[in-house]
Each structure stands twice: as structure tokens, then as C-alpha cells.
C-alpha atoms as a PDB file:
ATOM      1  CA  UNK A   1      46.457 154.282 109.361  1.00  0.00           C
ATOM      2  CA  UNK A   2      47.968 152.041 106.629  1.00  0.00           C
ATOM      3  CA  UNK A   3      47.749 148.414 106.454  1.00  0.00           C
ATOM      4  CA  UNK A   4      51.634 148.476 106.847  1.00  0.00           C
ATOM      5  CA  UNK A   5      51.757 151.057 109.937  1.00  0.00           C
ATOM      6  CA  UNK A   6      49.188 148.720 111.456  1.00  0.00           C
ATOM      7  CA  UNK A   7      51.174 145.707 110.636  1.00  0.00           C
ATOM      8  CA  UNK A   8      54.232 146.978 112.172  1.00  0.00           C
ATOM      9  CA  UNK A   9      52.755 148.870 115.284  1.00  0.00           C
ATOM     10  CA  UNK A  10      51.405 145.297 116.144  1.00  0.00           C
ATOM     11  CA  UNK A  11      54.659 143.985 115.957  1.00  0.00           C
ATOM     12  CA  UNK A  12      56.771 146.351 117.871  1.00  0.00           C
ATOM     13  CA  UNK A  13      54.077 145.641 119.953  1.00  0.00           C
ATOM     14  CA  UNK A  14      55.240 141.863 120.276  1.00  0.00           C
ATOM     15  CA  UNK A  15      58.829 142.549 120.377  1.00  0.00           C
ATOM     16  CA  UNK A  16      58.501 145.205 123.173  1.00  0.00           C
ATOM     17  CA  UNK A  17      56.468 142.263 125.423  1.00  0.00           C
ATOM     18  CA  UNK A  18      59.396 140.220 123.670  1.00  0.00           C
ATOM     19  CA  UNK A  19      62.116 142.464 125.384  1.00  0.00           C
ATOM     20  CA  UNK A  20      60.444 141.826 128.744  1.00  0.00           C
ATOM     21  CA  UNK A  21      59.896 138.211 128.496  1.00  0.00           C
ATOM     22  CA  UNK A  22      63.688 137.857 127.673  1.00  0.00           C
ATOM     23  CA  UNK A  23      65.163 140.915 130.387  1.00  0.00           C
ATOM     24  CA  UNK A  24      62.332 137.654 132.914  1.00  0.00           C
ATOM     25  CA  UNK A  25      64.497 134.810 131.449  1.00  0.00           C
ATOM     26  CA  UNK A  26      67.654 136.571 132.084  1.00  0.00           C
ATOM     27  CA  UNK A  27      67.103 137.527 135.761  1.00  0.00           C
ATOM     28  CA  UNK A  28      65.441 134.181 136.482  1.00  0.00           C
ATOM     29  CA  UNK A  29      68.891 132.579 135.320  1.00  0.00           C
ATOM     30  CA  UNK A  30      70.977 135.291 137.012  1.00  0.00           C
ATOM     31  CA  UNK A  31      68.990 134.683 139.625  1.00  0.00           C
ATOM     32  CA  UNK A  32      69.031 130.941 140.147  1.00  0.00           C
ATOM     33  CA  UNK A  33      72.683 130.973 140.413  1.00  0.00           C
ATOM     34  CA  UNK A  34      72.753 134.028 142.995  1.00  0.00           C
ATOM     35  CA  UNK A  35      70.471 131.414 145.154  1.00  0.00           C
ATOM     36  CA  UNK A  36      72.818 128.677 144.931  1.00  0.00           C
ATOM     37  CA  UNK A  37      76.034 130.498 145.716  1.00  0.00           C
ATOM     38  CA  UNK A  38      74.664 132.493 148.939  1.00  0.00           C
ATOM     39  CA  UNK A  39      72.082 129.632 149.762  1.00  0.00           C
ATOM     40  CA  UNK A  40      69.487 131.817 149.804  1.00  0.00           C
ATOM     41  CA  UNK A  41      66.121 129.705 149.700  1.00  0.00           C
ATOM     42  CA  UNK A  42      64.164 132.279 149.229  1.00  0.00           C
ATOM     43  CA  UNK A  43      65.242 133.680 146.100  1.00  0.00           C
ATOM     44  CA  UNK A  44      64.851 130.646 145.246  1.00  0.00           C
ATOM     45  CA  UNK A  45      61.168 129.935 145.995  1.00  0.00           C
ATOM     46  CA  UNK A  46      60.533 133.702 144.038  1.00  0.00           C
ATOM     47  CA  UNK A  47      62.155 132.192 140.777  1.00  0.00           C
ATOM     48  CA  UNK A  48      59.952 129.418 141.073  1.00  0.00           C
ATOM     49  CA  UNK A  49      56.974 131.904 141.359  1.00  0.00           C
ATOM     50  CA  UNK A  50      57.833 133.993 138.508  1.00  0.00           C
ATOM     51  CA  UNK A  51      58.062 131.029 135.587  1.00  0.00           C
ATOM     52  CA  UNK A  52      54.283 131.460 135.819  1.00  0.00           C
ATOM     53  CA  UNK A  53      54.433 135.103 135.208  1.00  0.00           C
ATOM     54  CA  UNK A  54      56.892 133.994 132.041  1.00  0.00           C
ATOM     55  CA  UNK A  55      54.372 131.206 131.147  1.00  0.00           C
ATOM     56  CA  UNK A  56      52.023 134.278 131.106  1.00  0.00           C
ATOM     57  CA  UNK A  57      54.037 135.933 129.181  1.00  0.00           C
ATOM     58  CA  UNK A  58      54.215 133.244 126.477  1.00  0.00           C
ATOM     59  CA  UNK A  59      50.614 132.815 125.862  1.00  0.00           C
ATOM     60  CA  UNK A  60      50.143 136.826 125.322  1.00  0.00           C
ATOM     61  CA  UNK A  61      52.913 136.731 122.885  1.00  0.00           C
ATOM     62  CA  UNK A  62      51.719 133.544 120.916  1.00  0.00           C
ATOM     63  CA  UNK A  63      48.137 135.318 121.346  1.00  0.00           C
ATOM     64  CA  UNK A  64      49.039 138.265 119.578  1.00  0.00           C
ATOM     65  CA  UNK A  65      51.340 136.195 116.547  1.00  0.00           C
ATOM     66  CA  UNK A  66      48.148 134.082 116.068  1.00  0.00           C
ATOM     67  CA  UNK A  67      46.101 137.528 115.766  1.00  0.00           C
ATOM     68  CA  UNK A  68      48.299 139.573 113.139  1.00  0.00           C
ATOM     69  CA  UNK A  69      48.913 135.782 110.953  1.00  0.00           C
ATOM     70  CA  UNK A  70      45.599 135.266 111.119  1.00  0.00           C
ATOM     71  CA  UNK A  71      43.874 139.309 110.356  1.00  0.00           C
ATOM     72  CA  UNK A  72      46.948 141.024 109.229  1.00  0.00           C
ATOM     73  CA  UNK A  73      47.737 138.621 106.337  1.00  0.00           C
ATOM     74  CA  UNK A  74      51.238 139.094 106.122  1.00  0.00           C
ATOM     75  CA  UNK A  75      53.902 138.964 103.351  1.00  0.00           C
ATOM     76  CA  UNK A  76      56.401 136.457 103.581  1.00  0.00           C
ATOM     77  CA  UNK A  77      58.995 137.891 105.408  1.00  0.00           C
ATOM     78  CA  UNK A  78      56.455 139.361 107.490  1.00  0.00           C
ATOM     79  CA  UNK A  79      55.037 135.697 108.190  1.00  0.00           C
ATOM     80  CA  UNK A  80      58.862 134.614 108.695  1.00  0.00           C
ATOM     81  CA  UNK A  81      59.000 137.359 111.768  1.00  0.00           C
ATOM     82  CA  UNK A  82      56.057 136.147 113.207  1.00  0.00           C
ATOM     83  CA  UNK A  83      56.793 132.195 113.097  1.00  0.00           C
ATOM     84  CA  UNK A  84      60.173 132.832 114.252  1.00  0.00           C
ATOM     85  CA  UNK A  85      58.832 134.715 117.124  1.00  0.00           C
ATOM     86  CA  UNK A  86      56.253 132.206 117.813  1.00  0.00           C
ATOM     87  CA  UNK A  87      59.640 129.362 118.066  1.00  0.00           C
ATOM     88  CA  UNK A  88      61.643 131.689 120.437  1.00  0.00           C
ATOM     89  CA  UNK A  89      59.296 131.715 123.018  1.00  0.00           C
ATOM     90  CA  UNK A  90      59.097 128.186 123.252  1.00  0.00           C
ATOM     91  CA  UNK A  91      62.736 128.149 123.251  1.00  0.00           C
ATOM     92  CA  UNK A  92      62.780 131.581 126.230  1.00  0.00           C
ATOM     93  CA  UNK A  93      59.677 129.247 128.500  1.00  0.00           C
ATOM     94  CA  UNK A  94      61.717 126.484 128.380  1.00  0.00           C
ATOM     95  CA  UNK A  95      64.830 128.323 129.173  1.00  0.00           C
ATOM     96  CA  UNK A  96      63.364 129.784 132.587  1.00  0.00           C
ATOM     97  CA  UNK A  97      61.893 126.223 133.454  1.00  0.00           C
ATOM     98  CA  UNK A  98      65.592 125.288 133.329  1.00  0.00           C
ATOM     99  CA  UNK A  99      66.315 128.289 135.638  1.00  0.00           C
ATOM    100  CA  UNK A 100      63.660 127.165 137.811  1.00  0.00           C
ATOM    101  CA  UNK A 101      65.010 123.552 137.691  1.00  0.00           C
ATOM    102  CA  UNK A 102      68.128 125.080 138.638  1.00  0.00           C
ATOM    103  CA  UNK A 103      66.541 126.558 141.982  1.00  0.00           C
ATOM    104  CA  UNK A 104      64.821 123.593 142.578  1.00  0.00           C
ATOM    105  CA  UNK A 105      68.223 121.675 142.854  1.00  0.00           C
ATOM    106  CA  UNK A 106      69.743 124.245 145.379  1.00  0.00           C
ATOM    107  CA  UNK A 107      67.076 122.856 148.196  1.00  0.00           C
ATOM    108  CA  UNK A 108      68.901 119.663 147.757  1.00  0.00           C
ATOM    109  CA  UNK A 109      72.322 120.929 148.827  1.00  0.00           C
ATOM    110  CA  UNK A 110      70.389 121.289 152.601  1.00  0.00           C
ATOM    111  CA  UNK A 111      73.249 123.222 154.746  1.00  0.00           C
ATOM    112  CA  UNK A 112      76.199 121.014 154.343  1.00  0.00           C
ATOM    113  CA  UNK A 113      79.204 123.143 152.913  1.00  0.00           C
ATOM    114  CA  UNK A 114      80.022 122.883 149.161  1.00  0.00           C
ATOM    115  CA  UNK A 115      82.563 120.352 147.974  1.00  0.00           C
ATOM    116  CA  UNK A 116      83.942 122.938 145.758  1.00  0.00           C
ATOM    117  CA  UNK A 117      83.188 127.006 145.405  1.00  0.00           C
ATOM    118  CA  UNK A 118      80.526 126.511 142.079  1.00  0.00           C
ATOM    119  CA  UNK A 119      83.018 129.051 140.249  1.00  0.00           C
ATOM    120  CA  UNK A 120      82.362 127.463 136.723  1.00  0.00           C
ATOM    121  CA  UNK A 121      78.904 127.203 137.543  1.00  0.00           C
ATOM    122  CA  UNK A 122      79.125 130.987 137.651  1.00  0.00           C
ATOM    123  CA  UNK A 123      81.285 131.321 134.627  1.00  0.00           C
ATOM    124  CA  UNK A 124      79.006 129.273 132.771  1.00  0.00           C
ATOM    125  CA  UNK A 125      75.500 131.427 133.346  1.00  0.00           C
ATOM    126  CA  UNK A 126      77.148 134.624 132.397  1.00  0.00           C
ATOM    127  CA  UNK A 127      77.987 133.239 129.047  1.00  0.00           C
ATOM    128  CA  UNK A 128      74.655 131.657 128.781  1.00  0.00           C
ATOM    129  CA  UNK A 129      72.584 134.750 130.025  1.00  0.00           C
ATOM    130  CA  UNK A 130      75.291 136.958 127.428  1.00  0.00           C
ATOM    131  CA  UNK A 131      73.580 134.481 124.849  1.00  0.00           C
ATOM    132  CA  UNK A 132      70.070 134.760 125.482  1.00  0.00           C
ATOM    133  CA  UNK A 133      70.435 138.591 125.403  1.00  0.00           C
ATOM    134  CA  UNK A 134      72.178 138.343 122.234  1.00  0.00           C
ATOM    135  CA  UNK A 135      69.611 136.444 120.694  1.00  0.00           C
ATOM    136  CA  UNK A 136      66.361 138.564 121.181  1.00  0.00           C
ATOM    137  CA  UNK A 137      68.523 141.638 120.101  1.00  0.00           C
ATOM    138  CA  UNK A 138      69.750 139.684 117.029  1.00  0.00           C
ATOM    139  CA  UNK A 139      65.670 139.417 116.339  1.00  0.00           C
ATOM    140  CA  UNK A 140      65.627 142.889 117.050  1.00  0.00           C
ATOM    141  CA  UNK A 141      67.782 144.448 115.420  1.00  0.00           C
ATOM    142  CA  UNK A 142      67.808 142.073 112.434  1.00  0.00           C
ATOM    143  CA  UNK A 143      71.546 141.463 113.508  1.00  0.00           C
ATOM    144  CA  UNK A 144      72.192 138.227 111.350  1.00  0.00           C
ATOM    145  CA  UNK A 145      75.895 138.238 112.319  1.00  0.00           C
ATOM    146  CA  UNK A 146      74.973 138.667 116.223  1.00  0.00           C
ATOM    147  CA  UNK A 147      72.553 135.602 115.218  1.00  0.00           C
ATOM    148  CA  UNK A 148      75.135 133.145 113.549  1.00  0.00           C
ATOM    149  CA  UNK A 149      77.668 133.996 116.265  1.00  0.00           C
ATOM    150  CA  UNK A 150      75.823 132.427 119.058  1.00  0.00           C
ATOM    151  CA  UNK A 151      76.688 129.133 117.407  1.00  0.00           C
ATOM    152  CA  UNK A 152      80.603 129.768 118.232  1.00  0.00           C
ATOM    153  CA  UNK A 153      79.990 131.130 121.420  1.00  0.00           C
ATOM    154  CA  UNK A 154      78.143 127.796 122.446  1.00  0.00           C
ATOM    155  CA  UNK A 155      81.458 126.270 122.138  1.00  0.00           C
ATOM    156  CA  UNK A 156      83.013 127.910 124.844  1.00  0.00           C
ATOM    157  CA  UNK A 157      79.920 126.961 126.964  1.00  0.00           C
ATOM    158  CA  UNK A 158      80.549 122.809 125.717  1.00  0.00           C
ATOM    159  CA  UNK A 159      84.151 123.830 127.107  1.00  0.00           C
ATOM    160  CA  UNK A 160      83.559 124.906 130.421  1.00  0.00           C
ATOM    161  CA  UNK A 161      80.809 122.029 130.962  1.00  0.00           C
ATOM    162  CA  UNK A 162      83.667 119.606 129.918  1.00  0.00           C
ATOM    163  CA  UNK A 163      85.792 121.000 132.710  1.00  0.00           C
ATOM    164  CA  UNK A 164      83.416 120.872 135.047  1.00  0.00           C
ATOM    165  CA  UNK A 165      82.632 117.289 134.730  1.00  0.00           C
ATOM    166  CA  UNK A 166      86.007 116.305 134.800  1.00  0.00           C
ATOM    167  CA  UNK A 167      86.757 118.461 138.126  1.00  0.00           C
ATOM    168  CA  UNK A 168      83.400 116.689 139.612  1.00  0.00           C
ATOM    169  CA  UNK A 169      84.768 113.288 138.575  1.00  0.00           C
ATOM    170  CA  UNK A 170      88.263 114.028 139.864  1.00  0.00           C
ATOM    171  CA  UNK A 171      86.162 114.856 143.168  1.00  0.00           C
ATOM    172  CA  UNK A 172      84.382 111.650 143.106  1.00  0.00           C
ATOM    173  CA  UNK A 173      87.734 109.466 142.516  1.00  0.00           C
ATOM    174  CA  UNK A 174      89.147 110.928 145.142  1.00  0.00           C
ATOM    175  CA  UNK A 175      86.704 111.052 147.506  1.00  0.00           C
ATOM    176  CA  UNK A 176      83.085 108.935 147.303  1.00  0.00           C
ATOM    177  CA  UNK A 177      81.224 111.548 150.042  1.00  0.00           C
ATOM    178  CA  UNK A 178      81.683 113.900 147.441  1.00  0.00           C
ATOM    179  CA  UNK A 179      78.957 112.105 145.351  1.00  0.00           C
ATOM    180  CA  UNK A 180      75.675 113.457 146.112  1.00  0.00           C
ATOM    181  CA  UNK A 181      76.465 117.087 145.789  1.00  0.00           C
ATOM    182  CA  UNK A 182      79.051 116.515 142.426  1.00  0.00           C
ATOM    183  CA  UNK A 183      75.805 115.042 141.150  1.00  0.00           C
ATOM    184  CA  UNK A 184      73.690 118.162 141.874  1.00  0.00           C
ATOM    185  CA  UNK A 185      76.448 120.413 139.989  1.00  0.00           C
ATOM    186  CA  UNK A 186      76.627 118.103 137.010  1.00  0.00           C
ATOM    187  CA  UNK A 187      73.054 118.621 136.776  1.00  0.00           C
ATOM    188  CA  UNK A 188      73.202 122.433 137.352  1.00  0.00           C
ATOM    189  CA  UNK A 189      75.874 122.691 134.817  1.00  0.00           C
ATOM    190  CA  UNK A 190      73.667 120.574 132.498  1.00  0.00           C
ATOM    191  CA  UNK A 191      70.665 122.943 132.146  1.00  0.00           C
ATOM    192  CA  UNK A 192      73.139 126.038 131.693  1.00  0.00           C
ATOM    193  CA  UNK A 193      74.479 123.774 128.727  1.00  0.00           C
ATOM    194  CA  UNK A 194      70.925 123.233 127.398  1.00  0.00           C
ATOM    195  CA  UNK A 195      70.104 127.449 128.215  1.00  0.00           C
ATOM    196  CA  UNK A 196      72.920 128.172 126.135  1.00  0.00           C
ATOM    197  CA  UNK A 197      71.843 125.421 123.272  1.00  0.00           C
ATOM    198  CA  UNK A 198      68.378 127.130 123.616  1.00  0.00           C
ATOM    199  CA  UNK A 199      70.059 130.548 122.797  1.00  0.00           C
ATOM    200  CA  UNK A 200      71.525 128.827 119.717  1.00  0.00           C
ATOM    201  CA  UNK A 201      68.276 127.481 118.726  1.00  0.00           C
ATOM    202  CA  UNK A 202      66.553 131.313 118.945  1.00  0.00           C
ATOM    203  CA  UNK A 203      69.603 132.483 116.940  1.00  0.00           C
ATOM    204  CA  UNK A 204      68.648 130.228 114.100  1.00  0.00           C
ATOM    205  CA  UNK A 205      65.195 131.174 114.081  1.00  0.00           C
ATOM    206  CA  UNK A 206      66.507 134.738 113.637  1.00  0.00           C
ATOM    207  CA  UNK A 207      68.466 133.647 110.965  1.00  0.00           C
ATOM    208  CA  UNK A 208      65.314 131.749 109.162  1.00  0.00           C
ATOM    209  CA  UNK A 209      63.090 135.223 109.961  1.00  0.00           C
ATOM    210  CA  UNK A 210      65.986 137.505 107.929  1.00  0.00           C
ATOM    211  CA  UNK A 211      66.874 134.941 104.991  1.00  0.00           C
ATOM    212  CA  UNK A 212      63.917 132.451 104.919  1.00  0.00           C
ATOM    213  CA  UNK A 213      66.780 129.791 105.822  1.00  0.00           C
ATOM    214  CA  UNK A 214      66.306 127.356 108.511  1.00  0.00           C
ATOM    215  CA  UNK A 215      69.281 124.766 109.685  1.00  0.00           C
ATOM    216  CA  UNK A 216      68.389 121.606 110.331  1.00  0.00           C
ATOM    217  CA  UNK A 217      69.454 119.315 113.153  1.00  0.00           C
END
């Protein structure tokens, strides 16, 4: 076998267990918001219990980048792959602590009945989860259009957030119980924003692994 058949057997390799770690992510976010809408604690506690089999997951993948940069000796956009691969599973961890966060925040609402039917909530995580699918595949695929479009698609995330703070504060100016649980969504709605930012963030690594261009800030 060729250096370069070895090369890229090893990295399939790394995007296959990269496919996985994302399809974990996605269901984990999925997931979260299933156990908040039918209050179903324990789907909840499982979500919890699988962000160690994505941590897992993470230090296999950054295991195996380490190995081919380090015996493989790879060309530059070789070494671009690899680095950028090494950033998006930061980016894919932190996303399912964020899911997990999310579960951990449906406890609080106890048994008392919603002040409003979490239907942005909803809308929100399938955009986000649409965006962290994207972005593997952009990787992938070496899709640099699917990559820079995640950027515009945020937007529509920041939109929805916006609407849902302003329905929570409507909530609270009308009514003060409301408080505790408005709170609650706000932060639910806040860690699909940062999912979503995180899908943005993958995108431009994708972007840096295809033209050796990196944005900044």
C-alpha cells in the first residue's frame, strides 16, 4: 500500500467515527428537546449518560489526528484536514454538553404546567440540528458552499431567539409567576443559539481545511 492509500484509509477512518460522533450530537439535541416537551425524565437522565460516550468519542478522534500528523507527515492540505477536524470536535463535545445542559434544565420545570407550549424552542433545534448535520457533511464532502451557508442560516436562528425573548418578557410583564419557568426557556433557547453558533464555527473550519483560509472573530 502507498503512502497516499495509507494516508487516506486513515482518514476515512476519522471521518467515518466523525459521522457517528455528529449522527450522537444530533440525537442528543433532538433528544433533549423531546424530554422537555413530553416531560419525560428519563430521556433525560440517558442524554446525560451518553455525553460520556461522545466525550469518548472525542478523545479516539483527536487520538487518531495526533497519530497520522505525527507518522503520516502530511502535505498541507492534508495537515489543514486534520487540524480542522481536530477544532470540530471541540466544537461537536461542546455542542452535546449544551444538549445535556438542556436536559439538565427540564428537571427544573418539576410538574407544574408550562407557561407557554415551548413551540419556538422546537423550531429553534431543528434549525440548529439541520446545521450541525450540514456542517460535518460540508467536511465531508468538501462542500465549501454548504460550509459558508451555515453563516446565513445562523441568522434565522438569532431571529427566532429574538422572538422568544420578547414573548418570555411579554409573559413576565404581564404576569410575575411566570418568572421562574420564562427563565428556564431563555436559557434553553440560549444554548440552541450557542449549538447553532457552534455549527457556524465547524463550518469555518471546513472552509480553512478546503482554502487554507480561516475567519477571524
Amino acid at each position: 500500500m502507498s503512502i497516499r492509500n495509507k494516508y487516506e484509509g486513515e482518514l476515512n477512518s476519522v471521518f467515518d467515527k466523525l459521522i457517528i460522533m455528529c449522527r450522537h450530537v444530533e440525537s442528543s439535541i433532538e433528544k433533549s428537546i423531546v424530554s422537555l416537551t413530553s416531560r419525560d425524565r428519563e430521556l433525560a437522565k440517558a442524554i446525560i449518560r451518553d455525553d460520556k460516550n461522545i466525550d469518548n468519542l472525542e478523545h479516539e478522534i483527536e487520538g487518531d489526528c495526533l497519530r497520522i500528523l505525527l507518522m503520516e507527515h502530511p502535505v498541507a492540505g492534508d495537515f489543514r484536514e486534520v487540524s480542522a477536524t481536530l477544532k470540530m470536535i471541540t466544537d461537536l463535545e461542546r455542542i452535546a454538553d449544551q444538549a445535556a445542559d438542556i436536559s439538565e434544565i427540564t428537571f427544573q420545570f418539576g410538574d407544574e404546567k408550562f407557561i407557554k407550549e415551548p413551540t419556538r424552542i422546537t423550531e429553534m433545534a431543528k434549525l440548529a440540528i439541520a446545521m450541525v448535520k450540514d456542517s460535518v457533511l460540508s467536511l465531508i464532502n468538501r462542500d465549501l458552499d454548504l460550509a459558508r451557508s451555515l453563516d446565513k442560516r445562523d441568522d434565522k436562528v438569532d431571529a427566532v431567539f429574538q422572538t422568544v425573548k420578547y414573548e418570555l418578557v411579554d409573559l413576565i410583564q404581564k404576569n410575575g409567576n411566570t418568572a421562574d419557568q420564562a427563565i428556564l426557556f431563555m436559557m434553553i433557547a440560549k444554548y440552541l443559539e450557542r449549538i447553532a453558533d457552534h455549527a457556524v464555527n465547524i463550518g469555518e473550519w471546513v472552509e480553512y481545511a478546503i482554502t487554507g483560509h480561516h475567519k477571524v472573530g
